[in-house]
C-alpha atoms as a PDB file:
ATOM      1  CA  UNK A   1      71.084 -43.265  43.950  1.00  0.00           C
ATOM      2  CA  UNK A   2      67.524 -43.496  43.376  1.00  0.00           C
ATOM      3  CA  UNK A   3      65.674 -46.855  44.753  1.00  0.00           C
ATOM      4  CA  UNK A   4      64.429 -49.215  42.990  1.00  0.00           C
ATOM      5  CA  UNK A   5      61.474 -49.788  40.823  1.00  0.00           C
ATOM      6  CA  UNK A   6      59.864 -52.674  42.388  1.00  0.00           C
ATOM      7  CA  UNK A   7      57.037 -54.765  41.185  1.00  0.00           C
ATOM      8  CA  UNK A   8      54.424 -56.852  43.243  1.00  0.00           C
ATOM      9  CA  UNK A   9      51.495 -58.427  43.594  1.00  0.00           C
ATOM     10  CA  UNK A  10      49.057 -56.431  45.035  1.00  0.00           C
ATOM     11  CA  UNK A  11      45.561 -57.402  46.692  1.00  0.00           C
ATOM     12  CA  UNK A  12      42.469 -55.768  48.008  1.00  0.00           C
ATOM     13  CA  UNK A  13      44.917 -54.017  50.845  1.00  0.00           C
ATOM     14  CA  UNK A  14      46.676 -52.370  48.152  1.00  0.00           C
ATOM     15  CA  UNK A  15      43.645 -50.524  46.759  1.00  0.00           C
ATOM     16  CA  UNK A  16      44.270 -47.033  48.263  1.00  0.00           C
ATOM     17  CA  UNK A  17      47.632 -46.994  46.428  1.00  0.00           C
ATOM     18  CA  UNK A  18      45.892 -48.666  43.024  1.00  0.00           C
ATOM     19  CA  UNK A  19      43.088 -45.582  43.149  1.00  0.00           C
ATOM     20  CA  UNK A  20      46.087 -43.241  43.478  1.00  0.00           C
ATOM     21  CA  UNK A  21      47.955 -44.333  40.423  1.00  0.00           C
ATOM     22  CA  UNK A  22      44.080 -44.473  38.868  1.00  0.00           C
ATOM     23  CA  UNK A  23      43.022 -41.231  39.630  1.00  0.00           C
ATOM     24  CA  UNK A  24      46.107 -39.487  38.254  1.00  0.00           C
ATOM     25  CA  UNK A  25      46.448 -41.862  35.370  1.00  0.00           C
ATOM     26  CA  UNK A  26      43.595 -42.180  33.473  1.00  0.00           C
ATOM     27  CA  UNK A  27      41.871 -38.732  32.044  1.00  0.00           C
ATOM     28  CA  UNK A  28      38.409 -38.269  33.132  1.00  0.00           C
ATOM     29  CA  UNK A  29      37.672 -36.997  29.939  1.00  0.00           C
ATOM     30  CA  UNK A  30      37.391 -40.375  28.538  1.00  0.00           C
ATOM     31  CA  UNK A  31      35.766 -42.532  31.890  1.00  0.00           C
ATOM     32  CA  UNK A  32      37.989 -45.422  31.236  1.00  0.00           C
ATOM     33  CA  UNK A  33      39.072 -45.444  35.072  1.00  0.00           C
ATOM     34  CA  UNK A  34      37.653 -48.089  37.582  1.00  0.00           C
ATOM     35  CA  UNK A  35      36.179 -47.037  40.714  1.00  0.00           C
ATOM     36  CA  UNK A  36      37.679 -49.080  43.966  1.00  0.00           C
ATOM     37  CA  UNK A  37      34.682 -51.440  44.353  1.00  0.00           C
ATOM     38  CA  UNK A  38      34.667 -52.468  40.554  1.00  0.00           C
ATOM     39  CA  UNK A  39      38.791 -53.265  41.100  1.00  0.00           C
ATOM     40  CA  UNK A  40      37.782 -55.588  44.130  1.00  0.00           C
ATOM     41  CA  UNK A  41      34.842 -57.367  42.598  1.00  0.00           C
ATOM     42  CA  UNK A  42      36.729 -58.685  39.980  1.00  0.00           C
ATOM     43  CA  UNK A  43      40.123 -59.187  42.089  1.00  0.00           C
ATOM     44  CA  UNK A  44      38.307 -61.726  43.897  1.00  0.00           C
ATOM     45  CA  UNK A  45      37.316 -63.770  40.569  1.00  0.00           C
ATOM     46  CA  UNK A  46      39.513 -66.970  39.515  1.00  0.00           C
ATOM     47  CA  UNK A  47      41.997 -66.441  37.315  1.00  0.00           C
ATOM     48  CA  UNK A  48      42.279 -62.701  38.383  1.00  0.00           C
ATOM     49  CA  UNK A  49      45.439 -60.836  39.128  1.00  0.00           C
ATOM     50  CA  UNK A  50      46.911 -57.397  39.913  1.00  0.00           C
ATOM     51  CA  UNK A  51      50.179 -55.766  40.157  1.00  0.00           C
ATOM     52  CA  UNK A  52      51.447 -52.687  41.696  1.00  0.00           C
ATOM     53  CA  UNK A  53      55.018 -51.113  40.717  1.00  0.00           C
ATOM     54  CA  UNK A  54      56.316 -49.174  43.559  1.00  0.00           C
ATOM     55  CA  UNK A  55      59.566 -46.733  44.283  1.00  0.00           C
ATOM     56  CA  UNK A  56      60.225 -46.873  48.092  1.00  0.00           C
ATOM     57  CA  UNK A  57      56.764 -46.865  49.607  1.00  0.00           C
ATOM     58  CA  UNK A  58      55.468 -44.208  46.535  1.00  0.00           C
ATOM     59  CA  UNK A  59      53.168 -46.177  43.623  1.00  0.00           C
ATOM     60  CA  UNK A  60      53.771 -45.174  40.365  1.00  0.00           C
ATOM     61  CA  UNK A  61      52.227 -48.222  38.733  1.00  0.00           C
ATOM     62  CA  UNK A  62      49.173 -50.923  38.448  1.00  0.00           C
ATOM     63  CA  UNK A  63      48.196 -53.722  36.143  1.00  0.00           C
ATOM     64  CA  UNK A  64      45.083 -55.987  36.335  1.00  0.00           C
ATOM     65  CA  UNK A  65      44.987 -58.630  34.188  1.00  0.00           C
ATOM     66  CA  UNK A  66      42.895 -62.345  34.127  1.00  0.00           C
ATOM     67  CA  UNK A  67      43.371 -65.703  32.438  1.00  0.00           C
ATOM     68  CA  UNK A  68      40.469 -67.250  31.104  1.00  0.00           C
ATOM     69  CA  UNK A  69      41.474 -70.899  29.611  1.00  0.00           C
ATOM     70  CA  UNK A  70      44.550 -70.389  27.779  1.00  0.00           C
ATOM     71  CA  UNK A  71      43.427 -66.573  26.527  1.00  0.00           C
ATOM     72  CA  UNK A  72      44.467 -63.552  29.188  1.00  0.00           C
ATOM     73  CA  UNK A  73      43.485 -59.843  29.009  1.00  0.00           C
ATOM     74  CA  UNK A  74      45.399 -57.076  29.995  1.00  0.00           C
ATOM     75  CA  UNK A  75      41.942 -55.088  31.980  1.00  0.00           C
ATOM     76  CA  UNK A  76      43.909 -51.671  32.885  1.00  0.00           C
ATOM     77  CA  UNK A  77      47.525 -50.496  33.168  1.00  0.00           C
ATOM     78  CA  UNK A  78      48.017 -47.005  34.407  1.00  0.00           C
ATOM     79  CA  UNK A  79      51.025 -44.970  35.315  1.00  0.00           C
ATOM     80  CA  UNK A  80      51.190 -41.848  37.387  1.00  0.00           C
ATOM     81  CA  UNK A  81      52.116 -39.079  34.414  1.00  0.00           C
ATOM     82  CA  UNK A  82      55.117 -38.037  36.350  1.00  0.00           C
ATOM     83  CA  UNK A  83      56.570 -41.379  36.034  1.00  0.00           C
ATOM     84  CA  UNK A  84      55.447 -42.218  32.288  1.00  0.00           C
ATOM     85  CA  UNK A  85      58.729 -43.081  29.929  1.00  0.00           C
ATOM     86  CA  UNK A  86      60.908 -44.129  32.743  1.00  0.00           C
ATOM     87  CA  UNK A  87      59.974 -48.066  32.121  1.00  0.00           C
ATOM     88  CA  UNK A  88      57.636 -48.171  34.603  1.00  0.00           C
ATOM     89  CA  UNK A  89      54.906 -49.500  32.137  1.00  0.00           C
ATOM     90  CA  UNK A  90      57.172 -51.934  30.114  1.00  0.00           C
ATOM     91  CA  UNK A  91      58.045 -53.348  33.454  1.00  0.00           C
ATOM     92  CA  UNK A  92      54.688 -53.927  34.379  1.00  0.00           C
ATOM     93  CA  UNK A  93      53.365 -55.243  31.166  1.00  0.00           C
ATOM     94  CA  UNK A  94      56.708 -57.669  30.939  1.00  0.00           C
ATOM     95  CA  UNK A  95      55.582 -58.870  34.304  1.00  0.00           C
ATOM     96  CA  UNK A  96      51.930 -59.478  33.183  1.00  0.00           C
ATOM     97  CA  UNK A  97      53.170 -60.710  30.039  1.00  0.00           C
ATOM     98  CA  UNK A  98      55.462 -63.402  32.157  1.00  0.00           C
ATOM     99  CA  UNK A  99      52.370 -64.410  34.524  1.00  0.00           C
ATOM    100  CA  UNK A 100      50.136 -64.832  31.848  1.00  0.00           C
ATOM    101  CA  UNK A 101      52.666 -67.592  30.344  1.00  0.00           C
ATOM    102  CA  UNK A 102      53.141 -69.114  33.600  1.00  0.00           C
ATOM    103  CA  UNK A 103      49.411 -69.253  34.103  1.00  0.00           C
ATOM    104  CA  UNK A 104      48.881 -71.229  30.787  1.00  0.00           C
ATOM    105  CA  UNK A 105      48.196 -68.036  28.304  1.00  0.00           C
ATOM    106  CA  UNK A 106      49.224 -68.808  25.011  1.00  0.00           C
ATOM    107  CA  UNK A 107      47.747 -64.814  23.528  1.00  0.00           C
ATOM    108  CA  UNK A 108      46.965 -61.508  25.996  1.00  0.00           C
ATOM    109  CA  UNK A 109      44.506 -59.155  24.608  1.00  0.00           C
ATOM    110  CA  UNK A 110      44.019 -55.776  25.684  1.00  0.00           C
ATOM    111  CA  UNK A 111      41.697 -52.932  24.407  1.00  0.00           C
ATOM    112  CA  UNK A 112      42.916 -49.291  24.254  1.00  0.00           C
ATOM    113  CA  UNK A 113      41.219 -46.501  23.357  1.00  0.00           C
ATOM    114  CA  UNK A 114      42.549 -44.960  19.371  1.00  0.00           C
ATOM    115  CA  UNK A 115      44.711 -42.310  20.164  1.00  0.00           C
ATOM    116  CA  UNK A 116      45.960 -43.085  23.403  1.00  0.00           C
ATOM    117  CA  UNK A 117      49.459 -42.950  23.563  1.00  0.00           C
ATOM    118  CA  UNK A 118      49.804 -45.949  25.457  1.00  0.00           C
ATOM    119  CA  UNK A 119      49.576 -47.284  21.834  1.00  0.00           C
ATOM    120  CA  UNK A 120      53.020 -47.041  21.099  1.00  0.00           C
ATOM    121  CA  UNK A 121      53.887 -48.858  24.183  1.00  0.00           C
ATOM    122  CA  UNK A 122      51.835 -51.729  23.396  1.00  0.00           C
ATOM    123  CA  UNK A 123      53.063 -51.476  19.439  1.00  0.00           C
ATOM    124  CA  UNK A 124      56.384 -51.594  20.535  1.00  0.00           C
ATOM    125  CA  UNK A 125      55.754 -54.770  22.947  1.00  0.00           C
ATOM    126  CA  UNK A 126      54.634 -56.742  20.026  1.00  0.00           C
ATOM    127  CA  UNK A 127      50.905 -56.250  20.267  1.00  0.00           C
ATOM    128  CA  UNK A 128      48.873 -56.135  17.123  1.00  0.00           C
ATOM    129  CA  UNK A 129      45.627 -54.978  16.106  1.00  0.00           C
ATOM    130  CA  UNK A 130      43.036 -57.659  15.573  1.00  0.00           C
ATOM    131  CA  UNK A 131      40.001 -56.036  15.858  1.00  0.00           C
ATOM    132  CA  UNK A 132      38.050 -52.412  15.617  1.00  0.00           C
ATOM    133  CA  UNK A 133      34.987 -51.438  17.977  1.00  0.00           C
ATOM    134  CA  UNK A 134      33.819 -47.887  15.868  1.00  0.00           C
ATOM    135  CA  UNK A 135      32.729 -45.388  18.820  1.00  0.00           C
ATOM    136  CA  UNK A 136      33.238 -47.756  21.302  1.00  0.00           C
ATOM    137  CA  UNK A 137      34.083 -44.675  23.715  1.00  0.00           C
ATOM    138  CA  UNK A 138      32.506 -41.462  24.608  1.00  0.00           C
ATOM    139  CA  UNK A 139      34.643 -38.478  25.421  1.00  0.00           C
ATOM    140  CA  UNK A 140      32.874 -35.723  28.066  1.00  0.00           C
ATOM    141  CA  UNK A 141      33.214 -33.048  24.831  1.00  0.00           C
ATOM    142  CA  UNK A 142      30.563 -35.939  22.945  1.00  0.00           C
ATOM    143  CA  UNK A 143      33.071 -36.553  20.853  1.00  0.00           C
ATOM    144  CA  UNK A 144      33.981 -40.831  19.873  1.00  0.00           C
ATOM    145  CA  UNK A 145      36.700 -42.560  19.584  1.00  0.00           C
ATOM    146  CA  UNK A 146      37.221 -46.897  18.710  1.00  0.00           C
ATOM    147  CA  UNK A 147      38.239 -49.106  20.794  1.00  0.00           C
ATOM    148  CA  UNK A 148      41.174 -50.997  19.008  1.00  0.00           C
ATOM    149  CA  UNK A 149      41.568 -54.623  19.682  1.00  0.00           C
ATOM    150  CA  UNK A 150      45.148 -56.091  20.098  1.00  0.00           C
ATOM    151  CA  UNK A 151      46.906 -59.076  20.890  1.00  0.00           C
ATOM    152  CA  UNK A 152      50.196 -61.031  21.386  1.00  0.00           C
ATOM    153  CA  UNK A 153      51.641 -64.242  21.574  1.00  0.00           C
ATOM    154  CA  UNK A 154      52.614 -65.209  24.298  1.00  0.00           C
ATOM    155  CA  UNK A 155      53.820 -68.650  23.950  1.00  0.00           C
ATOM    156  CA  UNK A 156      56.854 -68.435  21.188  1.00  0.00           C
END
């Protein structure tokens, strides 16, 4: 029997493992990855909070997320492509989704590059497009992509 998936809040001492799950998570074709200092400046803002989904002492798994007034935005969620479709990311967004109601949240927002698959994910969770940014990001071939815009509510 495998462990179990386990999901906690992490802080600035869990940044090794959150650039792990970074670096193998997010292409660098497309320079949406954070770079450790960025992830620390803003953990340290109000309202700011991170997650880290684990399997024994191995992460798989991050969310960081902030609450703003009764809006919250998902900032990243990455998932080590080894462990993608196992429920590693509906766990953590369920959990994000759950803190965000228990901070006051009544909508999260995210942003998500067109075409990443991660779209179905969020699709599937509920989320909704609400807005378009045209050639919002730049991949290293030159070639753009928009940023879509969705949202949920999170307060039934």
């Amino acid at each position: 029997m495998s462990d179990p998936l386990t999901i906690e809040t992490a802080a600035a001492g869990d940044i090794a493992a959150v650039m792990t799950v970074m670096t193998e998570a997010f292409d660098p074709a497309f320079g949406e990855a954070w770079n450790a200092n960025q992830c620390l400046g803003i953990l340290g803002l109000p309202g700011v909070w991170m997650l880290l989904a684990r399997r024994a002492a191995e992460p798989l798994g991050f969310a960081l997320a902030r609450i703003v007034m009764d809006e919250a935005e998902l900032l990243l969620l990455g998932v080590r492509p080894a462990h993608r479709r196992h429920g590693v990311g509906s766990k953590l967004l369920e959990r994000v989704t759950a803190e965000a109601e228990a901070r006051g949240a009544a909508r999260l927002h995210l942003e998500v590059r067109d075409g990443n698959p991660a779209l179905e994910l969020y699709r599937a969770r509920g989320f909704s497009q609400t807005g378009c940014r045209p050639d919002y990001y730049r991949g290293a071939d030159g070639k753009s992509f928009d940023a879509l815009s969705l949202t949920t509510v999170v307060k039934k």
